[in-house]
C-alpha atoms as a PDB file:
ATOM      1  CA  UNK A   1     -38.646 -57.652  41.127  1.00  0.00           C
ATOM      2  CA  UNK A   2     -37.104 -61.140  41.385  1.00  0.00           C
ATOM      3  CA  UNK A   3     -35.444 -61.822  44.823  1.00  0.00           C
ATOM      4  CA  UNK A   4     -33.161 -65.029  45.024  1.00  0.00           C
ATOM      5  CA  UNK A   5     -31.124 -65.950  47.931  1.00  0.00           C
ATOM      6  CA  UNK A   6     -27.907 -66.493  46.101  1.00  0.00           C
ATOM      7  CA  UNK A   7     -27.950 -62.678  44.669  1.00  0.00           C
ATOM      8  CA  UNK A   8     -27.365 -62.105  48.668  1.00  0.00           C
ATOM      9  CA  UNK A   9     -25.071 -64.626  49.535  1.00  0.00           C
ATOM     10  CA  UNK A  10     -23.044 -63.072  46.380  1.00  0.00           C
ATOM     11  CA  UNK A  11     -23.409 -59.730  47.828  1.00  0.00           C
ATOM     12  CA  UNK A  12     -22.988 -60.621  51.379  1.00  0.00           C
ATOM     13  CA  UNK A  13     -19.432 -62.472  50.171  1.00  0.00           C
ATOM     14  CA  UNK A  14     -18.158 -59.468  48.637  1.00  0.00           C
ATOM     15  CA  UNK A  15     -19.238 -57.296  51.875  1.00  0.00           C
ATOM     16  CA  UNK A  16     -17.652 -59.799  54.110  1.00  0.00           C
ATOM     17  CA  UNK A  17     -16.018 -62.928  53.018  1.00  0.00           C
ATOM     18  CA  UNK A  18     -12.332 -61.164  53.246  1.00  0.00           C
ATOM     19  CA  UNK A  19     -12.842 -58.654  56.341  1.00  0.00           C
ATOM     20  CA  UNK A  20     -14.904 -60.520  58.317  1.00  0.00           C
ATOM     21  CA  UNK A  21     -13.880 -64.594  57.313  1.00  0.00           C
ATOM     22  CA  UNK A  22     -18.053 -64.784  57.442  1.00  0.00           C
ATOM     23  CA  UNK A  23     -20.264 -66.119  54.921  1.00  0.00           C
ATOM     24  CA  UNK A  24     -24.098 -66.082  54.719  1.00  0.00           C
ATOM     25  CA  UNK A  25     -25.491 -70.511  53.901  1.00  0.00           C
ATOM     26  CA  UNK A  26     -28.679 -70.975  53.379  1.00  0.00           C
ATOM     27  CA  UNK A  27     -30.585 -74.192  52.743  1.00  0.00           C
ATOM     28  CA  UNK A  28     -30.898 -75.031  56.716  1.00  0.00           C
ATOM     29  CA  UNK A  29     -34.278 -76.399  58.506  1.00  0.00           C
ATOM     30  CA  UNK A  30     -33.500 -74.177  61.123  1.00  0.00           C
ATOM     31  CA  UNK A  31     -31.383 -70.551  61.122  1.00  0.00           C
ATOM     32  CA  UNK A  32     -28.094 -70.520  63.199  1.00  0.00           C
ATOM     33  CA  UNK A  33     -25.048 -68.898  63.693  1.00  0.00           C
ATOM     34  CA  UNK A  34     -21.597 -70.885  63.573  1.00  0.00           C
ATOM     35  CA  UNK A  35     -17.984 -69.462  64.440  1.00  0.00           C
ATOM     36  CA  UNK A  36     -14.992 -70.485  62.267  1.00  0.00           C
ATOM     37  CA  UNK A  37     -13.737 -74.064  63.584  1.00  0.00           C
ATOM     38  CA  UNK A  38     -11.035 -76.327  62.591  1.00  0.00           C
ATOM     39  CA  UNK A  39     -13.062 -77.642  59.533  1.00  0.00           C
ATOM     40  CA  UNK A  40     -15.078 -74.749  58.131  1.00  0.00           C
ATOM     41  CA  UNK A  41     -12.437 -72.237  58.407  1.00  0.00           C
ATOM     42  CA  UNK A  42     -15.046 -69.496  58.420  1.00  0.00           C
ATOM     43  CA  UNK A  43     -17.933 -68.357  60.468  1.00  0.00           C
ATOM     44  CA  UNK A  44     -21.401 -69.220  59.005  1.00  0.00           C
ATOM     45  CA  UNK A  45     -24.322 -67.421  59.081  1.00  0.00           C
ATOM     46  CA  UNK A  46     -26.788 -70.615  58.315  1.00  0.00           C
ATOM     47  CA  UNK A  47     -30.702 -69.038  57.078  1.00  0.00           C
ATOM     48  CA  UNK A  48     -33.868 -71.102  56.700  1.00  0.00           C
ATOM     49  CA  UNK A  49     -34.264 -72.909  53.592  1.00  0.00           C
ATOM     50  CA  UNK A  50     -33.828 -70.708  50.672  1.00  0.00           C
ATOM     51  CA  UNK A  51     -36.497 -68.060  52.474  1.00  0.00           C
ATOM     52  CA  UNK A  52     -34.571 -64.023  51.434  1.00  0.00           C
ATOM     53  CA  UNK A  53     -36.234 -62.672  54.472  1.00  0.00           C
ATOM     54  CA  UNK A  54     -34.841 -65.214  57.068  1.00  0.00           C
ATOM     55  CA  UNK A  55     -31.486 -64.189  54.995  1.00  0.00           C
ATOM     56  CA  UNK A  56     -32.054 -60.889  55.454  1.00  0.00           C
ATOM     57  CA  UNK A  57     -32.991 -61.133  59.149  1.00  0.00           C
ATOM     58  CA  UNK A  58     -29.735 -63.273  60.424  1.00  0.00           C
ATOM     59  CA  UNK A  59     -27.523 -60.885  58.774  1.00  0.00           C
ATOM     60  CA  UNK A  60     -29.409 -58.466  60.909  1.00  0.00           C
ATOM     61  CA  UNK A  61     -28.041 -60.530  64.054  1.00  0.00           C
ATOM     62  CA  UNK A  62     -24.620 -61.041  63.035  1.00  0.00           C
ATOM     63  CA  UNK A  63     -24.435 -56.999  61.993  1.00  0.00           C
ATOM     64  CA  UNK A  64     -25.896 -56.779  66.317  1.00  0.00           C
ATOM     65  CA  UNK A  65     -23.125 -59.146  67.359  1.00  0.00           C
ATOM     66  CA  UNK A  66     -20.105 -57.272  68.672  1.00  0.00           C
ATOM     67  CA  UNK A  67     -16.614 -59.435  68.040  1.00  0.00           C
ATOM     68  CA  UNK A  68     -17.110 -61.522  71.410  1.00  0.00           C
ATOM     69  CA  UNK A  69     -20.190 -62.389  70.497  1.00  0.00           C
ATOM     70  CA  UNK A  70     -19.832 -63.063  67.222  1.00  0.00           C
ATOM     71  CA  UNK A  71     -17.060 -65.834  68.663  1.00  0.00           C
ATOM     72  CA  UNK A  72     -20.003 -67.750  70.256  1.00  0.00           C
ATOM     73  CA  UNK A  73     -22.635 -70.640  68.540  1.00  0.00           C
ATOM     74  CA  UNK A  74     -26.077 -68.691  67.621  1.00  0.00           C
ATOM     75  CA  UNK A  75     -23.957 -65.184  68.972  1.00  0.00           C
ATOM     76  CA  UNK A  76     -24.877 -66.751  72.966  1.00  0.00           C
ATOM     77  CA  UNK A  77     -28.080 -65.940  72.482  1.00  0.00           C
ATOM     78  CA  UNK A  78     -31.344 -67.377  74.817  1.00  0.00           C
ATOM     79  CA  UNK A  79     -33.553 -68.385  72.466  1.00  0.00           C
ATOM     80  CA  UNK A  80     -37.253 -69.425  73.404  1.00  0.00           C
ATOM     81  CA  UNK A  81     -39.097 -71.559  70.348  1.00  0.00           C
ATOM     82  CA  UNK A  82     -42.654 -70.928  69.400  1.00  0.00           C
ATOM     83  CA  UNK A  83     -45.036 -71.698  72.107  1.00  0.00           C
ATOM     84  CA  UNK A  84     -43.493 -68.924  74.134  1.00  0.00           C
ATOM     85  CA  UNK A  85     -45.503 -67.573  77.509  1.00  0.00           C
ATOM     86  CA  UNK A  86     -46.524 -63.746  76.921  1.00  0.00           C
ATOM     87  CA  UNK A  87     -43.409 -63.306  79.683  1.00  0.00           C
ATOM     88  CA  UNK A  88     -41.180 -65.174  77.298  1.00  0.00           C
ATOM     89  CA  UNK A  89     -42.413 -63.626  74.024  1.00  0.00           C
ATOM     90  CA  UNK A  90     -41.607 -60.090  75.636  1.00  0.00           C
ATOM     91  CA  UNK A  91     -38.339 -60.894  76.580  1.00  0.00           C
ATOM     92  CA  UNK A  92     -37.726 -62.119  72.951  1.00  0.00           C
ATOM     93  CA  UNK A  93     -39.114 -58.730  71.689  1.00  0.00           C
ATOM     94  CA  UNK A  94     -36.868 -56.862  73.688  1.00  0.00           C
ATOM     95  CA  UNK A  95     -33.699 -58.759  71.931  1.00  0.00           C
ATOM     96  CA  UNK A  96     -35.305 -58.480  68.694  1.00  0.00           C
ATOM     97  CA  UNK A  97     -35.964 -54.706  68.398  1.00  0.00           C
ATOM     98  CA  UNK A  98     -32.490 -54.372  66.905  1.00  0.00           C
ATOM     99  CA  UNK A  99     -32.519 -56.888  64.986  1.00  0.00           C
ATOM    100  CA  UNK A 100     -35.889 -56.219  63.468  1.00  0.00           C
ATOM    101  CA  UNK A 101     -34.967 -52.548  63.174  1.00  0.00           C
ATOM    102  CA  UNK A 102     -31.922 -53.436  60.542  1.00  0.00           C
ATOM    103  CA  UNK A 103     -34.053 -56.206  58.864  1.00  0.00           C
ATOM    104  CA  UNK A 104     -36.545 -53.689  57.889  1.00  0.00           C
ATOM    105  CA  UNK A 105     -33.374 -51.127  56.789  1.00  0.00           C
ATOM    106  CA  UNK A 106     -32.273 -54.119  54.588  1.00  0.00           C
ATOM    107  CA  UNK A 107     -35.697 -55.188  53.108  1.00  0.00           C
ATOM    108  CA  UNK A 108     -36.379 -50.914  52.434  1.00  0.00           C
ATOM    109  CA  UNK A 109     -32.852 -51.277  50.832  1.00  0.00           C
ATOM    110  CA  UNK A 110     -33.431 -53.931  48.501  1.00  0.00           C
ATOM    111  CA  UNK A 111     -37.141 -52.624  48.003  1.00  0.00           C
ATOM    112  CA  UNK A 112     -38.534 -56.091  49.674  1.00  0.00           C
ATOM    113  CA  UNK A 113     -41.775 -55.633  51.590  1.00  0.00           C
ATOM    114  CA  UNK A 114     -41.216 -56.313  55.388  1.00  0.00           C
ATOM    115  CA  UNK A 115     -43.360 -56.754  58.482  1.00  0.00           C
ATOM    116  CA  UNK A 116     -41.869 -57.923  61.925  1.00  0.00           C
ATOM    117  CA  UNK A 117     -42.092 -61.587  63.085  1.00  0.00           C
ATOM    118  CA  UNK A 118     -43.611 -62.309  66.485  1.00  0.00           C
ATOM    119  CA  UNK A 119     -42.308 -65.878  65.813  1.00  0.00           C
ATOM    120  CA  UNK A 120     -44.658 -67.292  68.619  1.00  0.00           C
ATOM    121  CA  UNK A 121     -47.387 -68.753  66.293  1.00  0.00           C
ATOM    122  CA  UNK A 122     -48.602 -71.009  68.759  1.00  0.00           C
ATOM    123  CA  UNK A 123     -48.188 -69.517  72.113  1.00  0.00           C
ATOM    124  CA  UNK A 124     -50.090 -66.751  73.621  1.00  0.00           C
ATOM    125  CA  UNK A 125     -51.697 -64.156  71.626  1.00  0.00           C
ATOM    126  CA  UNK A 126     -50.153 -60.629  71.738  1.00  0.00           C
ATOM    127  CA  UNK A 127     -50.506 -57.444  69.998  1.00  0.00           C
ATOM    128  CA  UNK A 128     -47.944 -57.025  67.790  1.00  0.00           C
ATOM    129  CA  UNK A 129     -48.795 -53.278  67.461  1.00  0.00           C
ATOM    130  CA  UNK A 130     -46.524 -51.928  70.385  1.00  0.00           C
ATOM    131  CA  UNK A 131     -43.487 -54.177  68.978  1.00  0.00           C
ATOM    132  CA  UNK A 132     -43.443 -52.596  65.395  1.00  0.00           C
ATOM    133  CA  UNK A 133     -44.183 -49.391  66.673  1.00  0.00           C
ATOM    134  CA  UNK A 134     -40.786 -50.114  69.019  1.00  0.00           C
ATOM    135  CA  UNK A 135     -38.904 -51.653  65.803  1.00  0.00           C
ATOM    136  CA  UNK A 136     -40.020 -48.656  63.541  1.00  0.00           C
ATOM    137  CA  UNK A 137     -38.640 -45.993  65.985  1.00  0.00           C
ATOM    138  CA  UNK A 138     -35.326 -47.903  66.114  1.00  0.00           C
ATOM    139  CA  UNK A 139     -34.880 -48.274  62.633  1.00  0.00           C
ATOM    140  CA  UNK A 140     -35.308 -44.286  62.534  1.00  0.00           C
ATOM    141  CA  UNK A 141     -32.890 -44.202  64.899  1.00  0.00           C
ATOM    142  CA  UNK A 142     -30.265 -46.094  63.166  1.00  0.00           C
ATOM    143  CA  UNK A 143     -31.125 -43.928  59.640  1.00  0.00           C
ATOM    144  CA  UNK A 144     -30.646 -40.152  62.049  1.00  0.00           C
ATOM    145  CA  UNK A 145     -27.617 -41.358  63.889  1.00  0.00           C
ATOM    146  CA  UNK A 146     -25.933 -43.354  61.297  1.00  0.00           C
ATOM    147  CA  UNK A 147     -25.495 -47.163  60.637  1.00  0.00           C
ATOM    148  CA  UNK A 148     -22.461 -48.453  62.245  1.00  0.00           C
ATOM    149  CA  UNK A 149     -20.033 -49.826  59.688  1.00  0.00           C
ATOM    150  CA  UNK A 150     -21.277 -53.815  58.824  1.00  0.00           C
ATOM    151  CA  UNK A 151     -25.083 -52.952  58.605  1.00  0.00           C
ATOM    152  CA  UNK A 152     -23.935 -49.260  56.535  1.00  0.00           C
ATOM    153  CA  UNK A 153     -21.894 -51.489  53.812  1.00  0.00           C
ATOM    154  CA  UNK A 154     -24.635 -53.792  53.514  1.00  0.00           C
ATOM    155  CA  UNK A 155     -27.126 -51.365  52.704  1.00  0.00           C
ATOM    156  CA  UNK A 156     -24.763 -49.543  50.108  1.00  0.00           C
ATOM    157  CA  UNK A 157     -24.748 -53.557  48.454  1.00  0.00           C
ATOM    158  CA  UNK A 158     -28.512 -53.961  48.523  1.00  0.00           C
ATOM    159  CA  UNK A 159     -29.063 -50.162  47.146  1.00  0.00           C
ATOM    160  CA  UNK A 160     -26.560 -51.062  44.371  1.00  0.00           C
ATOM    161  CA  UNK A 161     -28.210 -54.228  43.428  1.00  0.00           C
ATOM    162  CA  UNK A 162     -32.020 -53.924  44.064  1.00  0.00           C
ATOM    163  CA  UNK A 163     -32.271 -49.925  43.535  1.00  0.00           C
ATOM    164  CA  UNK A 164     -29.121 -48.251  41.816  1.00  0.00           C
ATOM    165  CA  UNK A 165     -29.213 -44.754  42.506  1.00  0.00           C
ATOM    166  CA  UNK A 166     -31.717 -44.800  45.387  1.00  0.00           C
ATOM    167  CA  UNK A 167     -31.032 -43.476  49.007  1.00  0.00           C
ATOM    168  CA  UNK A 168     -32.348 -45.004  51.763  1.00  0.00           C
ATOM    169  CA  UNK A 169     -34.868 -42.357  54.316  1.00  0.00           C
ATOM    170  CA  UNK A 170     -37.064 -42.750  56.931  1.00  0.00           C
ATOM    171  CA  UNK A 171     -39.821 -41.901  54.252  1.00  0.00           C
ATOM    172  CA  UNK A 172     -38.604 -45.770  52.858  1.00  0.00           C
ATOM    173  CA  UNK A 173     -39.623 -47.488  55.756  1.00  0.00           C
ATOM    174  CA  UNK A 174     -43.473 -46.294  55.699  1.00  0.00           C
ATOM    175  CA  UNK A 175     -45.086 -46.868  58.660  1.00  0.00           C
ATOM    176  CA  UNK A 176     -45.313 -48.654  62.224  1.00  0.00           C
END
């Protein structure tokens, strides 16, 4: 399977572009979220380079951010970069378990392999063991409950594309 970041900016821009005045940009050094302003018009949802996963996981984000949120630069979100204390890096698990959790529904969706991201290559070492196990159990959550409309619609557009016919289960996600 070929995965190409335009295939989900297309697919992202038919989920949102009209609803939600939101596009999905990638080509960026770094990821970020921008509201609409005078020039753009729309909100932005900037990913790294042309990499499908950091697509995949800032859609994650903006599908987290409620509508006040969503009104703010990077959704108001603290943000630690890499180098982070063992303090730090669990406080940036904590925000990222939901996050994570509909990155890995996305990248089951589209049939994309997916592992969490620590992000905190050069700070202190931690297990990342209790993290996915903490990720895993919330996307479960989200599949027994029910996805909330954004993060539902974009998994209908990723099973269309990547896997016509197939249904996402907790049996896609494999394991912690």
């Amino acid at each position: 399977m070929q995965y190409h970041c335009d295939d989900l900016v297309t697919l992202f821009d038919r989920c949102f572009a009209v609803d939600f005045n939101t596009r999905l940009v990638g080509g960026y050094p770094e990821p970020e979220y921008l509201p609409a302003d005078d020039e753009s018009g729309f909100h932005r949802i900037r990913f790294t380079h042309d990499y499908f996963r950091s697509a995949l996981h800032e859609v994650a984000h903006w599908c987290v951010a409620g509508p006040q949120r969503r009104l703010l630069a990077d959704f108001g979100y603290w943000y630690a970069p890499d180098g982070r204390s063992a303090d730090q890096q669990g406080a940036f698990e904590q925000v990222e378990v939901k996050p994570q959790a509909l990155e890995w529904l996305f990248c089951a969706a589209a049939g994309h392999r997916f592992d969490v991201s620590t992000d905190n290559l050069s700070g202190e070492a931690t297990d990342p063991t209790p993290f996915r196990t903490r990720v895993h159990a919330q996307a479960v959550s989200y599949l027994e409950s029910g996805l909330h409309e954004r993060p539902a619609r974009f998994v209908d557009a990723l099973l269309a594309f990547y896997r016509p016919g197939a249904v996402l289960t907790v049996d896609s996600l494999g394991r912690a």
